[in-house]
Protein backbone atom coordinates (compact mmCIF):
# COMPACT_ATOMS: atom_id res chain seq x y z
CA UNK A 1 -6.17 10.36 -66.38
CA UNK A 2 -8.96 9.12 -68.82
CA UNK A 3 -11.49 11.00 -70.34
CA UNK A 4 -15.37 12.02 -69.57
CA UNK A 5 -16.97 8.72 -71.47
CA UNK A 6 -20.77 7.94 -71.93
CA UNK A 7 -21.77 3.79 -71.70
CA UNK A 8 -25.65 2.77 -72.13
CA UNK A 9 -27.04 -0.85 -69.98
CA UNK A 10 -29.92 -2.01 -70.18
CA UNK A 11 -32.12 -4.48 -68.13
CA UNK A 12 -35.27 -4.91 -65.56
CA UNK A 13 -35.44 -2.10 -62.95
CA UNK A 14 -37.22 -1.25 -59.37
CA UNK A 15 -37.87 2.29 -57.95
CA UNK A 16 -38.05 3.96 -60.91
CA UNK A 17 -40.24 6.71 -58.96
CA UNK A 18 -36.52 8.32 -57.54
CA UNK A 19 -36.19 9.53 -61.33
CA UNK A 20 -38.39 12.27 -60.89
CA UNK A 21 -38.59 15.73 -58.66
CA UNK A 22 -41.58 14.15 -56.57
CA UNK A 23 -39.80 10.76 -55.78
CA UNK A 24 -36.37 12.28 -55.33
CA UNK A 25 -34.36 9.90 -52.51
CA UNK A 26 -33.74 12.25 -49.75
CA UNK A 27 -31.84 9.71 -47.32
CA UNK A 28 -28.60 10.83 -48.19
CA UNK A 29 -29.02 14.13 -50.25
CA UNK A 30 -30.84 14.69 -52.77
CA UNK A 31 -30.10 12.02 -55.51
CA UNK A 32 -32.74 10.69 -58.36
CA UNK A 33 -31.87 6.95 -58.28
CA UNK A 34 -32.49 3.95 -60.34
CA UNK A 35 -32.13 0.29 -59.11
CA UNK A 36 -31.61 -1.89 -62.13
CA UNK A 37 -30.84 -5.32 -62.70
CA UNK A 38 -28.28 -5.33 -65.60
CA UNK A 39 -27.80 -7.84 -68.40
CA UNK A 40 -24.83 -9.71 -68.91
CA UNK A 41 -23.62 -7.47 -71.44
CA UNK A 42 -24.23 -4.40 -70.17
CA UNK A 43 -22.40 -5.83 -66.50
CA UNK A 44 -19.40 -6.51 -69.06
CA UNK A 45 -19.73 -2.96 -70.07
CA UNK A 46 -19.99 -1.44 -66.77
CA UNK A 47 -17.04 -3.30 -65.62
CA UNK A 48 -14.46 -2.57 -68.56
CA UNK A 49 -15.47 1.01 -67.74
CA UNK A 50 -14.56 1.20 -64.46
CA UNK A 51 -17.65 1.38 -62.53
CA UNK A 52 -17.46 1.13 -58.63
CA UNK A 53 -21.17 1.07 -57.83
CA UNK A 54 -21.94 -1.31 -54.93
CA UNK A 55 -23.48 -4.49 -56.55
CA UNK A 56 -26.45 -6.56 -54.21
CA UNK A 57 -28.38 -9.24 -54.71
CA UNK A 58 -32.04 -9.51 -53.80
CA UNK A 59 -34.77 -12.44 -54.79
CA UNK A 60 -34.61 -11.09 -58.45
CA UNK A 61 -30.58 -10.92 -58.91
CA UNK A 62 -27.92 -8.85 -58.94
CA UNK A 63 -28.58 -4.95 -59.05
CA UNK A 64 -26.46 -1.74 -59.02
CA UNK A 65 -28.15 1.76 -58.22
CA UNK A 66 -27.35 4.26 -60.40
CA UNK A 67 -27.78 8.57 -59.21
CA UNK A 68 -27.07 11.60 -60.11
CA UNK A 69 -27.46 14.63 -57.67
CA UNK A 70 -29.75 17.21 -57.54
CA UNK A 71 -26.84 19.78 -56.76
CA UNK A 72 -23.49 18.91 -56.23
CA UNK A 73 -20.72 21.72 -54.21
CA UNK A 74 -17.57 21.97 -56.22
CA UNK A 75 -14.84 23.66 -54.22
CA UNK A 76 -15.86 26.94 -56.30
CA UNK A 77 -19.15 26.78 -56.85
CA UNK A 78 -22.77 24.73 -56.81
CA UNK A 79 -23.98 23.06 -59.90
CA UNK A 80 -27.92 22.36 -60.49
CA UNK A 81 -27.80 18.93 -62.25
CA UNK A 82 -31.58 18.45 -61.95
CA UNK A 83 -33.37 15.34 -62.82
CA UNK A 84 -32.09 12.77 -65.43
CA UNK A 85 -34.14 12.85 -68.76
CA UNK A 86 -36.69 10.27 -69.27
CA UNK A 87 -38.14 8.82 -72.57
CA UNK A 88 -40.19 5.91 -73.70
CA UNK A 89 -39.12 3.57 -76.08
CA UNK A 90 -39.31 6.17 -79.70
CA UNK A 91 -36.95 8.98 -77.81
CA UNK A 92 -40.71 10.48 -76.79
CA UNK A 93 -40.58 12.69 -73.04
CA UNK A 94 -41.51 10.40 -70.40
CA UNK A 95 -45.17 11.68 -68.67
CA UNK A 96 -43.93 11.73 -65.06
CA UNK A 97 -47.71 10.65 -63.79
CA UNK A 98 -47.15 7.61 -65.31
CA UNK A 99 -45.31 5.87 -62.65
CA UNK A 100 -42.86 3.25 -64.07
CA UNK A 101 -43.58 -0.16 -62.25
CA UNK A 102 -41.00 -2.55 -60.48
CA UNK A 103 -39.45 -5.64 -63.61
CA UNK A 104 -40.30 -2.26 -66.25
CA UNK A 105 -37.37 -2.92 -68.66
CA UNK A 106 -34.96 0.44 -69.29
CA UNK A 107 -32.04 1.38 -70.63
CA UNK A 108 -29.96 3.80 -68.70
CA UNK A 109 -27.08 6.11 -69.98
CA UNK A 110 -24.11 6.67 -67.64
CA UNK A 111 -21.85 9.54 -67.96
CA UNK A 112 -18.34 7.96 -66.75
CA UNK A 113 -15.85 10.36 -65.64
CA UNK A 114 -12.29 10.74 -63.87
CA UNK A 115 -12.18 11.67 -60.08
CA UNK A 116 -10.53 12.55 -57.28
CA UNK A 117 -11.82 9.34 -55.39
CA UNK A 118 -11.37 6.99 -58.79
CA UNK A 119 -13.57 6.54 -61.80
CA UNK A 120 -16.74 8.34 -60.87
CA UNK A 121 -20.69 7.81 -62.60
CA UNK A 122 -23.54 9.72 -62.93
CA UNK A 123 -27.38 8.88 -64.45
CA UNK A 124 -27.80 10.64 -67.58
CA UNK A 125 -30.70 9.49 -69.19
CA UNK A 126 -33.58 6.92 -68.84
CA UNK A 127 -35.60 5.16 -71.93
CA UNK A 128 -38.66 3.21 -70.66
CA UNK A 129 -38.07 0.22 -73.52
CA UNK A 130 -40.99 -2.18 -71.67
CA UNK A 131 -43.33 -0.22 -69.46
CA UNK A 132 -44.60 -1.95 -66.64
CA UNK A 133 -47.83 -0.19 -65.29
CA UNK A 134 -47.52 0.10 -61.29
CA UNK A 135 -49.74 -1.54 -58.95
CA UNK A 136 -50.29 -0.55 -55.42
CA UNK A 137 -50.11 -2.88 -53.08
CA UNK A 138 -52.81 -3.68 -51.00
CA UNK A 139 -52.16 -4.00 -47.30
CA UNK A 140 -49.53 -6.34 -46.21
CA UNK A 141 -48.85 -7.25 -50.05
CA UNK A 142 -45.39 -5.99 -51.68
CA UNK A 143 -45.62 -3.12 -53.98
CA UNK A 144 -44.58 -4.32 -57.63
């Protein structure tokens, strides 16, 4: 079976909010989440390392969402994963008020591992390379 490997992609994202504690996505667990639209070569690089995210396609392109659990049960135990850590562009700690806005460009570091089910992913880490500020949306308008 292969080994534990880490991969870094990079390109536009949406919901960026589901990184942090207050935003977590609660619809199916509790997951922090990150819908991004990869680059060519970071596609090339999820795909030569196995990923089997679902892939959709919206007005902007393809995306892939990318998670990592809260808390996960292993047969023998819980483990506390917490939230993924999230940097600006110099390495700096990300100030969660800042909400990162929908077409903000990121890159995103995947740990890739073996499991029971196939080749299984996880969010690691999330660097803010082009912050977009968030703008609410005014009634009836699309939040971007």
């Amino acid at each position: 079976m292969a080994k534990t490997k880490y991969i870094t992609v990079e390109g536009p994202v949406k919901w960026a909010h589901h990184l942090f504690k207050e935003g977590m996505d609660t619809k199916f667990g509790e997951k922090f989440t990150l819908q991004m639209y990869p680059d060519a070569k970071s596609k090339l690089v999820l795909k030569e390392a196995g990923y089997r995210g679902k892939w959709h396609e919206d007005e902007d392109g393809e995306w892939t969402k990318f998670s990592r659990d809260n808390k996960k049960q292993f047969a023998d135990r819980v483990e506390e994963f917490g939230p993924p850590t999230v940097t600006d562009g110099a390495g700096r700690p990300w100030d969660s008020s800042v909400i990162i806005g929908n077409g903000s460009v990121c890159s995103a570091q995947l740990e890739v591992f073996p499991s029971k089910y196939g080749v299984g992913s996880r969010l690691m880490e999330v660097r803010v390379i082009e912050h977009v500020p968030y703008i609410k949306a005014e009634e009836g308008l699309p939040v971007i």
